[in-house]
PDB file of N, CA and C in Angstrom:
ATOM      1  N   UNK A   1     -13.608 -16.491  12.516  1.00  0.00           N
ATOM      2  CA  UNK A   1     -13.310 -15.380  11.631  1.00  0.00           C
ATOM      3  C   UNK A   1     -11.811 -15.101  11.700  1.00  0.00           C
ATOM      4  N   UNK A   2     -11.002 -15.109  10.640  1.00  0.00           N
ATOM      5  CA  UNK A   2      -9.874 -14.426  10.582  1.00  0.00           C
ATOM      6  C   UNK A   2      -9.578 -13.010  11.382  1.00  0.00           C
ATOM      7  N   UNK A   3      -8.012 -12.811  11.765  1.00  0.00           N
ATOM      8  CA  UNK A   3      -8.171 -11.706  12.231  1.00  0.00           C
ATOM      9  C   UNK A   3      -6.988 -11.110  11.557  1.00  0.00           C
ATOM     10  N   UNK A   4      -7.196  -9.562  11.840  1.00  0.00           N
ATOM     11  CA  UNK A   4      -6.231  -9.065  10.417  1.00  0.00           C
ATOM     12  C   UNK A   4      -4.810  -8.629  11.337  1.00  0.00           C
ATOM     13  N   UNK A   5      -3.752  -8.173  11.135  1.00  0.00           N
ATOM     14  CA  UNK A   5      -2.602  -8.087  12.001  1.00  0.00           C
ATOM     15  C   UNK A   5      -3.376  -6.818  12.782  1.00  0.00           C
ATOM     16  N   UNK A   6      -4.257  -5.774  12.170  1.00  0.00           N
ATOM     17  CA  UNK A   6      -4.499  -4.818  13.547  1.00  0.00           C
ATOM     18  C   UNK A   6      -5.309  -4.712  13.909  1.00  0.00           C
ATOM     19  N   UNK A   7      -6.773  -6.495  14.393  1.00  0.00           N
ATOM     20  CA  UNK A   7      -7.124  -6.464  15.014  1.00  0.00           C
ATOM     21  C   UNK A   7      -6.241  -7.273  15.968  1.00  0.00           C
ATOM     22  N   UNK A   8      -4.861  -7.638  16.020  1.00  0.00           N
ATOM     23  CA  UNK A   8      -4.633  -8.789  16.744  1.00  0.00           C
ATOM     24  C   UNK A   8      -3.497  -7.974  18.042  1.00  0.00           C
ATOM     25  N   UNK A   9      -3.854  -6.263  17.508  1.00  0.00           N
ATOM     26  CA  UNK A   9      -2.872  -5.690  18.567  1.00  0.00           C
ATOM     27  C   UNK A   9      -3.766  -5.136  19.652  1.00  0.00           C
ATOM     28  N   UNK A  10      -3.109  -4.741  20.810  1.00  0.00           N
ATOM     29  CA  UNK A  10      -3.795  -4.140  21.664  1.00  0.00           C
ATOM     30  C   UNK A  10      -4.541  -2.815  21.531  1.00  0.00           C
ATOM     31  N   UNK A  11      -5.749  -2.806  21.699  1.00  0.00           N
ATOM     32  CA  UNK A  11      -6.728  -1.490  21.687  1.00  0.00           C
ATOM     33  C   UNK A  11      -5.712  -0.478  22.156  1.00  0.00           C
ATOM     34  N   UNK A  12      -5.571   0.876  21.323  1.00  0.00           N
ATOM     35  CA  UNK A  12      -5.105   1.611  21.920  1.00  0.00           C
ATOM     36  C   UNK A  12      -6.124   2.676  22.597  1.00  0.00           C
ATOM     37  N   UNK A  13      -6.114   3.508  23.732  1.00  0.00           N
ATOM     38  CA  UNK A  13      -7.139   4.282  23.955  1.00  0.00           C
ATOM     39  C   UNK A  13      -8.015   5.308  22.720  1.00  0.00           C
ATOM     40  N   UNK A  14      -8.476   5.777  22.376  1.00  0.00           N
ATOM     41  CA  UNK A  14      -9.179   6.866  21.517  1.00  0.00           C
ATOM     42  C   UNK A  14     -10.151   8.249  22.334  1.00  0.00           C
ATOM     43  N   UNK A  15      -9.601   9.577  21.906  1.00  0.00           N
ATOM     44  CA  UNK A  15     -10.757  10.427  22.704  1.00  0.00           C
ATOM     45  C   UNK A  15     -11.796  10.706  21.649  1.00  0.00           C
ATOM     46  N   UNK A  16     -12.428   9.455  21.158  1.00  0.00           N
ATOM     47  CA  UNK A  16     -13.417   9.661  20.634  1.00  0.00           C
ATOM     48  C   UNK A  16     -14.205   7.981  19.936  1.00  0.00           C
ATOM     49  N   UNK A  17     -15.167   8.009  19.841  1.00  0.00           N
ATOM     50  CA  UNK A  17     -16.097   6.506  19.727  1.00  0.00           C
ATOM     51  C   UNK A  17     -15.108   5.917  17.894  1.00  0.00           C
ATOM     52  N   UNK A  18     -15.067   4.884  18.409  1.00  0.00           N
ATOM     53  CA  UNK A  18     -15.036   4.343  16.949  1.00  0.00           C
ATOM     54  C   UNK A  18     -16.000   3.316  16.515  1.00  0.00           C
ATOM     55  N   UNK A  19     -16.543   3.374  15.043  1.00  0.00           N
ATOM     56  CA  UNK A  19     -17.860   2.810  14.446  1.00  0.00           C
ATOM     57  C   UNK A  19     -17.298   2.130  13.716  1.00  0.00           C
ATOM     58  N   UNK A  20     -17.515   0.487  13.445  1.00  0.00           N
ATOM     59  CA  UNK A  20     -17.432  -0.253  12.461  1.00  0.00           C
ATOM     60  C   UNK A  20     -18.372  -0.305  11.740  1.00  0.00           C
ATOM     61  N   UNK A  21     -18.478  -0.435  10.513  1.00  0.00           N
ATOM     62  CA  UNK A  21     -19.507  -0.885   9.793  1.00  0.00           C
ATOM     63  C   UNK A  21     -19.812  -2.452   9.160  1.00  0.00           C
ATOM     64  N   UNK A  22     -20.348  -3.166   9.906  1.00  0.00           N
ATOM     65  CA  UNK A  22     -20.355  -4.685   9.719  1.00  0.00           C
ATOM     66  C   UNK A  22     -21.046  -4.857   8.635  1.00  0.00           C
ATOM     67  N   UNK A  23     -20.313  -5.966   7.621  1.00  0.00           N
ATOM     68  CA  UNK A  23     -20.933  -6.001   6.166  1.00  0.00           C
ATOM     69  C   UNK A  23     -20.942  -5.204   5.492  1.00  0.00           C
ATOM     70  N   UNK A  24     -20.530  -3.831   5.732  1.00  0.00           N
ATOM     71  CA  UNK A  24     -20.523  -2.721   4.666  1.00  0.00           C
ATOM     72  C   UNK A  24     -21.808  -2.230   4.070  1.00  0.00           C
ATOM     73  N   UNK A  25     -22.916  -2.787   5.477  1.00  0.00           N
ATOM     74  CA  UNK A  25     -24.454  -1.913   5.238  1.00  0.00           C
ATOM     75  C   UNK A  25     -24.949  -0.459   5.196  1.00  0.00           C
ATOM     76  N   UNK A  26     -23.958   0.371   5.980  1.00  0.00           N
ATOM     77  CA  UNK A  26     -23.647   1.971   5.782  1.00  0.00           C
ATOM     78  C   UNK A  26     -23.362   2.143   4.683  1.00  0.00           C
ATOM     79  N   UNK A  27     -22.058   1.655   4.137  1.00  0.00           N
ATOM     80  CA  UNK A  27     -21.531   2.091   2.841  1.00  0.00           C
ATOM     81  C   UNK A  27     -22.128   1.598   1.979  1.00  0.00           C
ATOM     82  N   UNK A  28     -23.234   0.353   2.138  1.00  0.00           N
ATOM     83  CA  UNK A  28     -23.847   0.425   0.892  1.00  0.00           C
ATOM     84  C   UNK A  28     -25.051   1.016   0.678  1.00  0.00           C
ATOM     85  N   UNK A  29     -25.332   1.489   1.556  1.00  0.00           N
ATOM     86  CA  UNK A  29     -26.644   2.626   1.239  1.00  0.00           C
ATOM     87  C   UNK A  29     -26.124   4.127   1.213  1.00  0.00           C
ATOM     88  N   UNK A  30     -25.006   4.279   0.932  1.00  0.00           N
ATOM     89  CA  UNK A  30     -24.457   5.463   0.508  1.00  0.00           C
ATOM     90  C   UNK A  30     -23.720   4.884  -0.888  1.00  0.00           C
ATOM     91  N   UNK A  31     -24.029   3.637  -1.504  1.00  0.00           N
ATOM     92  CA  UNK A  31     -23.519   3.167  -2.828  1.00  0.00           C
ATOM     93  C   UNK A  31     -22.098   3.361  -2.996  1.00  0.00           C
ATOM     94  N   UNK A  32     -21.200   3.111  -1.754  1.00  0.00           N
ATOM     95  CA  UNK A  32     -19.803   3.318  -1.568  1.00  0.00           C
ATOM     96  C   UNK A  32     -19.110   1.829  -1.137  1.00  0.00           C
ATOM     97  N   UNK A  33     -19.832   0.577  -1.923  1.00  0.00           N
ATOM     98  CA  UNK A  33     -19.618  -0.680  -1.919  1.00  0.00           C
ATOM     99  C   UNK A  33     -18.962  -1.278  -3.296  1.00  0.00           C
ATOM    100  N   UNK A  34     -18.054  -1.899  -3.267  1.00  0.00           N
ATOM    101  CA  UNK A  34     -17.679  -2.606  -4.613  1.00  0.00           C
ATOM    102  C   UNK A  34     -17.208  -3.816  -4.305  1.00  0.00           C
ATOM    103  N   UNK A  35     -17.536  -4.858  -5.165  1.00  0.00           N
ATOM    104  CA  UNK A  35     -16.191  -6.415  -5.100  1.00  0.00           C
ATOM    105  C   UNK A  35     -15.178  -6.601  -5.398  1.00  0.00           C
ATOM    106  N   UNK A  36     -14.123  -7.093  -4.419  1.00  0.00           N
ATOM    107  CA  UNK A  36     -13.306  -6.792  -5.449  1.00  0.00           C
ATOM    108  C   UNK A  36     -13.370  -8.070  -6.895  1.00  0.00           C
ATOM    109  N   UNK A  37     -12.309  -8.242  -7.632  1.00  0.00           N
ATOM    110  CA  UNK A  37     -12.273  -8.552  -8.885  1.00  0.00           C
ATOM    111  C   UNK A  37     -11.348  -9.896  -8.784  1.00  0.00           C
ATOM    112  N   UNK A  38     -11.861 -11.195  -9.131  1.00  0.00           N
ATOM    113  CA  UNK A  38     -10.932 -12.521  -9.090  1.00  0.00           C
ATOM    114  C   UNK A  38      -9.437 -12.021  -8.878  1.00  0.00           C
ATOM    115  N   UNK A  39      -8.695 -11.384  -9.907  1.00  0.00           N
ATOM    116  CA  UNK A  39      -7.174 -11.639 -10.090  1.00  0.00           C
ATOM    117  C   UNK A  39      -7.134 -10.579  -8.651  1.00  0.00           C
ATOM    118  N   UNK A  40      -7.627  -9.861  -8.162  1.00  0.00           N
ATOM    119  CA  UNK A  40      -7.468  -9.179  -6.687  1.00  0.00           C
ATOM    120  C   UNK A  40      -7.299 -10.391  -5.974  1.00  0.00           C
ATOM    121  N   UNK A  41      -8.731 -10.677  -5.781  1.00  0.00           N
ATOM    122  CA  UNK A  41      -8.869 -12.086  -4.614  1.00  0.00           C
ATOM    123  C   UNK A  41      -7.498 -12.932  -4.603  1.00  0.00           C
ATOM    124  N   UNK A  42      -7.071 -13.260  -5.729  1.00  0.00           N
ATOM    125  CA  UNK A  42      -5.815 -14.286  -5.573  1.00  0.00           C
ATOM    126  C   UNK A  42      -4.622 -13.075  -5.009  1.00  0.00           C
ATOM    127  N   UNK A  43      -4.562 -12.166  -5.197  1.00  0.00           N
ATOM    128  CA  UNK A  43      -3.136 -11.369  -4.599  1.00  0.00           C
ATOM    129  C   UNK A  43      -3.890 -11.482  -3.004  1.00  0.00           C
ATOM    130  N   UNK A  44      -4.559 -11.149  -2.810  1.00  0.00           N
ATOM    131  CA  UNK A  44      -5.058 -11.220  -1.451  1.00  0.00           C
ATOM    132  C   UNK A  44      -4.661 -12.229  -0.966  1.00  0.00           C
ATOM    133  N   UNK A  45      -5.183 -13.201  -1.334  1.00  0.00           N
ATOM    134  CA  UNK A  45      -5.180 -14.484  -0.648  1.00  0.00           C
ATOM    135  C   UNK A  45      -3.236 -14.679  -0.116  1.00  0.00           C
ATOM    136  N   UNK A  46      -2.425 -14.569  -1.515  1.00  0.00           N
ATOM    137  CA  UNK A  46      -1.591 -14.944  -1.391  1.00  0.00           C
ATOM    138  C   UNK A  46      -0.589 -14.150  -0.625  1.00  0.00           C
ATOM    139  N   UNK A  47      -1.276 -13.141   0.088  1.00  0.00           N
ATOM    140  CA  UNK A  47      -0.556 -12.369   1.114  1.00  0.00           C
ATOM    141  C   UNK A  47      -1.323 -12.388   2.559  1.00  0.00           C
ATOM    142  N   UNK A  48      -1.823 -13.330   2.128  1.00  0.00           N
ATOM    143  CA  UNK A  48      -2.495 -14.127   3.772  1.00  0.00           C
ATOM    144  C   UNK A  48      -3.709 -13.581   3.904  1.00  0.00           C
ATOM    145  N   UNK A  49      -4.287 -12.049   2.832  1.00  0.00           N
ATOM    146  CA  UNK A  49      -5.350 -11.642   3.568  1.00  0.00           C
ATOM    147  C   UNK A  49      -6.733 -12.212   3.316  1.00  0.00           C
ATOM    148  N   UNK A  50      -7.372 -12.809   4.150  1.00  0.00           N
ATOM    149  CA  UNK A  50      -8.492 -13.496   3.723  1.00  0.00           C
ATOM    150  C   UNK A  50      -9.749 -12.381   3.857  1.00  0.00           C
ATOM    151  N   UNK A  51     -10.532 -11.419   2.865  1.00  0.00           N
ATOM    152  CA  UNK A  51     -11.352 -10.606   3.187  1.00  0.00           C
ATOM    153  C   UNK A  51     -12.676 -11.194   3.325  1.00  0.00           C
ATOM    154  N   UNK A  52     -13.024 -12.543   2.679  1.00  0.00           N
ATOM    155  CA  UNK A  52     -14.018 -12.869   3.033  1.00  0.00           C
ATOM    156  C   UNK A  52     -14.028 -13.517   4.769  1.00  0.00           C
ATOM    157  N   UNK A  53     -13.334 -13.802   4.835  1.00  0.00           N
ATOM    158  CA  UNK A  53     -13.413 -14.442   6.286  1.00  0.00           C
ATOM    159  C   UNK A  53     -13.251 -13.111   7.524  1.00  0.00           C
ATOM    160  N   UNK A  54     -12.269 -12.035   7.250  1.00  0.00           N
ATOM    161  CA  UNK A  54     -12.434 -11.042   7.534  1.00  0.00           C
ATOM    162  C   UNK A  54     -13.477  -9.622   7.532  1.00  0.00           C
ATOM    163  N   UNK A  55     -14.311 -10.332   6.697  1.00  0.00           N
ATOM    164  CA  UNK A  55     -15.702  -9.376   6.767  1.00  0.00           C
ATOM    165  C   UNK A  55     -16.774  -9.927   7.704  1.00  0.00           C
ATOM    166  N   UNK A  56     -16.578 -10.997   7.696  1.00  0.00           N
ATOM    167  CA  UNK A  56     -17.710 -12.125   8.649  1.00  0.00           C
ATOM    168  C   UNK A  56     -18.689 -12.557   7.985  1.00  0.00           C
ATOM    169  N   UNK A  57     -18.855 -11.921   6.547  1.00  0.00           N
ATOM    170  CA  UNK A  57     -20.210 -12.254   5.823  1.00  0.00           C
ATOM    171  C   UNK A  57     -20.003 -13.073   4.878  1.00  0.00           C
ATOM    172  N   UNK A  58     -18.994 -13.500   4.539  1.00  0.00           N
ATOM    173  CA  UNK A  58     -17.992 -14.375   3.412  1.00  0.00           C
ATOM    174  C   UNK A  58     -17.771 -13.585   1.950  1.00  0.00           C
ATOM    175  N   UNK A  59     -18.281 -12.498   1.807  1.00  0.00           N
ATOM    176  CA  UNK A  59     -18.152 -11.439   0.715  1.00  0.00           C
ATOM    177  C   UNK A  59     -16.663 -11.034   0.718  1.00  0.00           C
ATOM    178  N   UNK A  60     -16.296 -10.602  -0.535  1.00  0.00           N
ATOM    179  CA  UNK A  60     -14.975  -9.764  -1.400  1.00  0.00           C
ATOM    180  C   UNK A  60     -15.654  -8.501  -1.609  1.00  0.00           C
ATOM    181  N   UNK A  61     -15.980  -7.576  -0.511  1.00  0.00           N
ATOM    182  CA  UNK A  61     -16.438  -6.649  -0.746  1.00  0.00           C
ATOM    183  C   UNK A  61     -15.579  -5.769   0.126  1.00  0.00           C
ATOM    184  N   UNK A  62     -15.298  -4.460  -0.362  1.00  0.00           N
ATOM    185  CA  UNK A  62     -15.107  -3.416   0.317  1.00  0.00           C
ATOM    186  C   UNK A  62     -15.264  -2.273   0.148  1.00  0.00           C
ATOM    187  N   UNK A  63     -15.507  -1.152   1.252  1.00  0.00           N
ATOM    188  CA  UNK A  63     -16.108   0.407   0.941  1.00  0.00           C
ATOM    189  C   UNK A  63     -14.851   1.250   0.442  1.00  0.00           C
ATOM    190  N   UNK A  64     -15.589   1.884  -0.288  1.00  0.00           N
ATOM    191  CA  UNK A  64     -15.040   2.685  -0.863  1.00  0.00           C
ATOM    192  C   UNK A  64     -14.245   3.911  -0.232  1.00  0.00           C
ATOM    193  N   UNK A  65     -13.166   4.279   0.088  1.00  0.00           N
ATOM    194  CA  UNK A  65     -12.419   5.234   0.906  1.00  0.00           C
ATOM    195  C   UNK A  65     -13.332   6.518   0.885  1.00  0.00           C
ATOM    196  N   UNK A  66     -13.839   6.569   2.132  1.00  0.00           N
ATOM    197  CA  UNK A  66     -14.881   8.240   1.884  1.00  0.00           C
ATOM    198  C   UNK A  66     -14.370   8.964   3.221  1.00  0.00           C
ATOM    199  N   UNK A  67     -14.653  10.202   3.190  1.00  0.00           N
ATOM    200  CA  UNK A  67     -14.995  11.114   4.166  1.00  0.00           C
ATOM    201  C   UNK A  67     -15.828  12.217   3.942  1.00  0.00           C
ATOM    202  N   UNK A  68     -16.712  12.628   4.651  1.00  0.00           N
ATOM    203  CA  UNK A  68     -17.478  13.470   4.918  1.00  0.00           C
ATOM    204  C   UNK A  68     -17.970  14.307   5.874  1.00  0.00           C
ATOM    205  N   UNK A  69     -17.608  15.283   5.409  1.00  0.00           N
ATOM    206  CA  UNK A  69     -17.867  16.200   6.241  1.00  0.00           C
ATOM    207  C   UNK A  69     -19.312  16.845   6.734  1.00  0.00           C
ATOM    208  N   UNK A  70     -20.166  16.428   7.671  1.00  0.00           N
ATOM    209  CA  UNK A  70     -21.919  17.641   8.103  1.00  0.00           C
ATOM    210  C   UNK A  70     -21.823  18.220   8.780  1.00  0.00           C
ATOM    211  N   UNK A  71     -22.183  19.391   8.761  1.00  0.00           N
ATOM    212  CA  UNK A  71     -22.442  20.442   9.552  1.00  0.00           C
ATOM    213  C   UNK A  71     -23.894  19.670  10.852  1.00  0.00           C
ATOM    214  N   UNK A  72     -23.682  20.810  11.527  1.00  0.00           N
ATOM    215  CA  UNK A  72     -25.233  20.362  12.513  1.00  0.00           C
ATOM    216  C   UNK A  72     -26.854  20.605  12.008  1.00  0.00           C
ATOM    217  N   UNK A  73     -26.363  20.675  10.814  1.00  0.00           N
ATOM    218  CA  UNK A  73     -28.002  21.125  10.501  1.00  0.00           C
ATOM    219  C   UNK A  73     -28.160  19.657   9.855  1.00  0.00           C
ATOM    220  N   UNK A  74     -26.945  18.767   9.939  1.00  0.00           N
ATOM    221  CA  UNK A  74     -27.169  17.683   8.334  1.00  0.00           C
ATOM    222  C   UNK A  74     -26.997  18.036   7.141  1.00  0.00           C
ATOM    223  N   UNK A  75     -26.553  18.803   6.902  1.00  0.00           N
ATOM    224  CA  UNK A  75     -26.227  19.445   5.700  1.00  0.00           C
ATOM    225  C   UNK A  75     -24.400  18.885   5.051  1.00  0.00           C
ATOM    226  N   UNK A  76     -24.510  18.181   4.373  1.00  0.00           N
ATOM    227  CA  UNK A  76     -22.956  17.995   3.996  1.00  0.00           C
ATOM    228  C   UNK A  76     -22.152  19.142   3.115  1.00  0.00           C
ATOM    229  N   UNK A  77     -20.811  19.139   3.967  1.00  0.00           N
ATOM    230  CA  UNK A  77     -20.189  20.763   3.333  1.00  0.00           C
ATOM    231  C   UNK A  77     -18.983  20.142   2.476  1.00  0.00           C
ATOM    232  N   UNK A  78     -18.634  18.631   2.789  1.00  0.00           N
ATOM    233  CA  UNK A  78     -17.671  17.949   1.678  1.00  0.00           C
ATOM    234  C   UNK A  78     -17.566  16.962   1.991  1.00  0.00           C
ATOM    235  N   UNK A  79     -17.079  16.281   0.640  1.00  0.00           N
ATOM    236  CA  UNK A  79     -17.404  14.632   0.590  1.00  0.00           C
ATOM    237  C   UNK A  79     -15.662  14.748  -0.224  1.00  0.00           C
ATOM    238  N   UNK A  80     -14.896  13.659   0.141  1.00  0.00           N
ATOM    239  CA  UNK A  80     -13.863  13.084  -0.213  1.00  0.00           C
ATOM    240  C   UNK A  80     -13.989  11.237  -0.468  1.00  0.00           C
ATOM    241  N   UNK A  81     -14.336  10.863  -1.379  1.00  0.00           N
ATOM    242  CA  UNK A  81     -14.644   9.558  -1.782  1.00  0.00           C
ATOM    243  C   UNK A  81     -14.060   9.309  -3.296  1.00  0.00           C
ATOM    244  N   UNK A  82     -13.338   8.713  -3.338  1.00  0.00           N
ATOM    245  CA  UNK A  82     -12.322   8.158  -4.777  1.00  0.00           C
ATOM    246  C   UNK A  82     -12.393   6.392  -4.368  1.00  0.00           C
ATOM    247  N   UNK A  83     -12.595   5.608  -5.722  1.00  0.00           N
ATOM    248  CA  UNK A  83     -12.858   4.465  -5.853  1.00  0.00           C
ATOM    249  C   UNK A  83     -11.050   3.953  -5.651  1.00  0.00           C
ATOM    250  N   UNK A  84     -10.271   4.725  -5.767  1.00  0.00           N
ATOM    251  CA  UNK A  84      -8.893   4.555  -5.968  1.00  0.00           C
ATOM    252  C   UNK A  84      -8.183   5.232  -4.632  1.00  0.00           C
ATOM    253  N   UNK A  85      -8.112   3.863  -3.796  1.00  0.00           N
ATOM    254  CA  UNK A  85      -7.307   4.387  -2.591  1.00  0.00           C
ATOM    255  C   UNK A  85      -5.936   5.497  -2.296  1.00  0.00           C
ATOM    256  N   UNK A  86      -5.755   5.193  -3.321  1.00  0.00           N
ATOM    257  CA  UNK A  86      -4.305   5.839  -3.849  1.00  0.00           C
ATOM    258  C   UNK A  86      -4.277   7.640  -3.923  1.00  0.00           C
ATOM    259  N   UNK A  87      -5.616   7.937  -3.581  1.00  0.00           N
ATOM    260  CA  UNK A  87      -5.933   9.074  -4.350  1.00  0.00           C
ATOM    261  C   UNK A  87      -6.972  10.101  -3.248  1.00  0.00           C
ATOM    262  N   UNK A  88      -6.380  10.453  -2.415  1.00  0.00           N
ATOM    263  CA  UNK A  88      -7.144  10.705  -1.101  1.00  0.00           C
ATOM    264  C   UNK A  88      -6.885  12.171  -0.659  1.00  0.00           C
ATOM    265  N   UNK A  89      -7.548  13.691  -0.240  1.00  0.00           N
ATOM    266  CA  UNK A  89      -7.666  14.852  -0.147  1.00  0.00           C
ATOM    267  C   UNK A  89      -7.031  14.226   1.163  1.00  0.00           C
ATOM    268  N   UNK A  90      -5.841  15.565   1.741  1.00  0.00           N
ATOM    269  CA  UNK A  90      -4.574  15.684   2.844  1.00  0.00           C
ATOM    270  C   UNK A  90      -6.022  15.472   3.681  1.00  0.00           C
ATOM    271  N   UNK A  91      -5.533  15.375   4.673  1.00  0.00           N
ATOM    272  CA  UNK A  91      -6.690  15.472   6.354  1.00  0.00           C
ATOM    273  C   UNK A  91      -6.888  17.079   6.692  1.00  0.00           C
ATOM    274  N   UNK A  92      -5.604  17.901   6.182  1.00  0.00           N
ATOM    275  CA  UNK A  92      -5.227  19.152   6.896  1.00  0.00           C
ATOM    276  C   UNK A  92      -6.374  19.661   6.280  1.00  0.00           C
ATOM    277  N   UNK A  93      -7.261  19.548   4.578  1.00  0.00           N
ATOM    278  CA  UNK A  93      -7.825  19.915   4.712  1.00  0.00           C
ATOM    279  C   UNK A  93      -8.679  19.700   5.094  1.00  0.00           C
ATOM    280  N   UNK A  94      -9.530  18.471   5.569  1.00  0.00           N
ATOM    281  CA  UNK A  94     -10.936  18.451   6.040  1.00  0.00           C
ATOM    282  C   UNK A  94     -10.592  19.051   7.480  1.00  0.00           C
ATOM    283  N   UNK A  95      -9.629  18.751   8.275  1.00  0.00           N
ATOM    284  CA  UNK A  95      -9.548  20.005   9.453  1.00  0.00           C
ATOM    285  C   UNK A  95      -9.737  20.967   9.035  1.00  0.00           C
ATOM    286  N   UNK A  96      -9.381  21.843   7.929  1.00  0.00           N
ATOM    287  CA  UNK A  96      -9.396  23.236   7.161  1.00  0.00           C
ATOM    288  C   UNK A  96     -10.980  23.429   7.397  1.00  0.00           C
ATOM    289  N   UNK A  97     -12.092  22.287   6.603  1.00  0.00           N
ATOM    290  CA  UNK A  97     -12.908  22.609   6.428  1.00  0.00           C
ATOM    291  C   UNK A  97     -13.942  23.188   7.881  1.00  0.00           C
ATOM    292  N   UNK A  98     -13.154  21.687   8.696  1.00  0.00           N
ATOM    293  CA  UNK A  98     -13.524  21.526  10.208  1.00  0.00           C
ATOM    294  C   UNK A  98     -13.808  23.113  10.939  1.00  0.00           C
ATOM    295  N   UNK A  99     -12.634  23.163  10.549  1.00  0.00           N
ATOM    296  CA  UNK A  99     -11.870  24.763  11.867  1.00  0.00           C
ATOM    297  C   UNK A  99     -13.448  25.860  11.329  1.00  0.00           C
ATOM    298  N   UNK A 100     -13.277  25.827   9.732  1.00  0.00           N
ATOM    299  CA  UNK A 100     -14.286  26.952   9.022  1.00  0.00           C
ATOM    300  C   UNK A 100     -15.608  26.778   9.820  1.00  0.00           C
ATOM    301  N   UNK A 101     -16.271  25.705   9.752  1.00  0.00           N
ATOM    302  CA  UNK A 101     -17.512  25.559  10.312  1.00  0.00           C
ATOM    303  C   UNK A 101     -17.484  25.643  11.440  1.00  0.00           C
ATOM    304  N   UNK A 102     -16.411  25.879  13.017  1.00  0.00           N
ATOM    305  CA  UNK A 102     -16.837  25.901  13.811  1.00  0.00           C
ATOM    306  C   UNK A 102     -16.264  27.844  14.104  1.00  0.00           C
ATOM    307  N   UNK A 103     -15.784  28.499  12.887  1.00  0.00           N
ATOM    308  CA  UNK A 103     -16.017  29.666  13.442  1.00  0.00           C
ATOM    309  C   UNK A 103     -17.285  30.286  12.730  1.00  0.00           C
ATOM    310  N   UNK A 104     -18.461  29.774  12.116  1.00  0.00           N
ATOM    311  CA  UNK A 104     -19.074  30.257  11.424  1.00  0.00           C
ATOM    312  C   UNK A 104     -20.506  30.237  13.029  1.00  0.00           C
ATOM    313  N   UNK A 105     -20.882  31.035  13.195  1.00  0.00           N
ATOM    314  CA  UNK A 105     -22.252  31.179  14.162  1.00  0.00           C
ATOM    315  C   UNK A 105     -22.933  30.314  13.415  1.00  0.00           C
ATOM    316  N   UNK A 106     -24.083  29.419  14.255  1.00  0.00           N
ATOM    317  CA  UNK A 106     -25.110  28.969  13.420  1.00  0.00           C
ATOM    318  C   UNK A 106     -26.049  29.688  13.404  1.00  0.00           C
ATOM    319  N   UNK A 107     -27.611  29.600  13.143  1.00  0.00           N
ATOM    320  CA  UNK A 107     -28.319  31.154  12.719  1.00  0.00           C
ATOM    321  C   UNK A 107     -29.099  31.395  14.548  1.00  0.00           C
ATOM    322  N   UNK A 108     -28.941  30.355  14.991  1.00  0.00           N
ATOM    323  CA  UNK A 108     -29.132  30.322  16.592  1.00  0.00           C
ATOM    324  C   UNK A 108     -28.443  31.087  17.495  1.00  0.00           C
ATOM    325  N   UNK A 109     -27.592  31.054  16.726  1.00  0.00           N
ATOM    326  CA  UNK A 109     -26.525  31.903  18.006  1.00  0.00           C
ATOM    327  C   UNK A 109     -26.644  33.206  17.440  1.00  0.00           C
ATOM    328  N   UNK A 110     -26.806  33.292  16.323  1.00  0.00           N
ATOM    329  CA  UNK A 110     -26.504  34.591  15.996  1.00  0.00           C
ATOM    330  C   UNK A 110     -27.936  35.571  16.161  1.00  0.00           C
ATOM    331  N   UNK A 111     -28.972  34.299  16.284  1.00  0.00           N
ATOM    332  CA  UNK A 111     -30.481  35.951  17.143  1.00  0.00           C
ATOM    333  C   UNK A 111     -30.128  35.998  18.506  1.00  0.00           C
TER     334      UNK A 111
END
């Protein structure tokens, strides 16, 4: 399998788990999967990036830029997903949203 320049650097620590999604089987049962499109594939290629060999599955597929935000009940309080990378809600606010839900009591705490 190809490797991309930042799997080829050293792990940096994280205080928190990181999840790959192999094949893009998460994102495609949240229908946040697309191919890309021949004249893509050739710019790709010709900047070394090989995505089929880099997915492991030999697919030109990739997920769609999302974030989402659930509360603990499972309940989603926002979704940030644009087919157009280019085009992405700041982080400050999903912290915004973050900070809100953890001063809100859940209905547990509050009997």
């Amino acid at each position: 399998m190809a490797r991309t320049p930042r799997e080829t650097e050293e792990p940096k620590p994280l205080p928190f788990e990181l999840l790959r999604d192999f094949g893009n089987r998460v994102a495609e049962a949240y229908g946040l999967v697309f191919t890309l499109p021949d004249d893509l594939r050739e710019i790709y290629l010709k900047f070394g990036i090989d995505l089929a060999g880099g997915n492991g599955d030999g697919t030109w597929r990739l997920p769609v830029p999302a974030r989402f935000v659930i509360d603990r009940h499972g309940i989603i309080r926002a979704v940030d997903a644009d087919p157009d990378y280019t085009r992405r809600s700041e982080p400050a606010r999903t912290v915004e949203i973050l900070e809100g839900l953890r001063a809100t009591p859940s209905a547990k705490e509050r009997s």
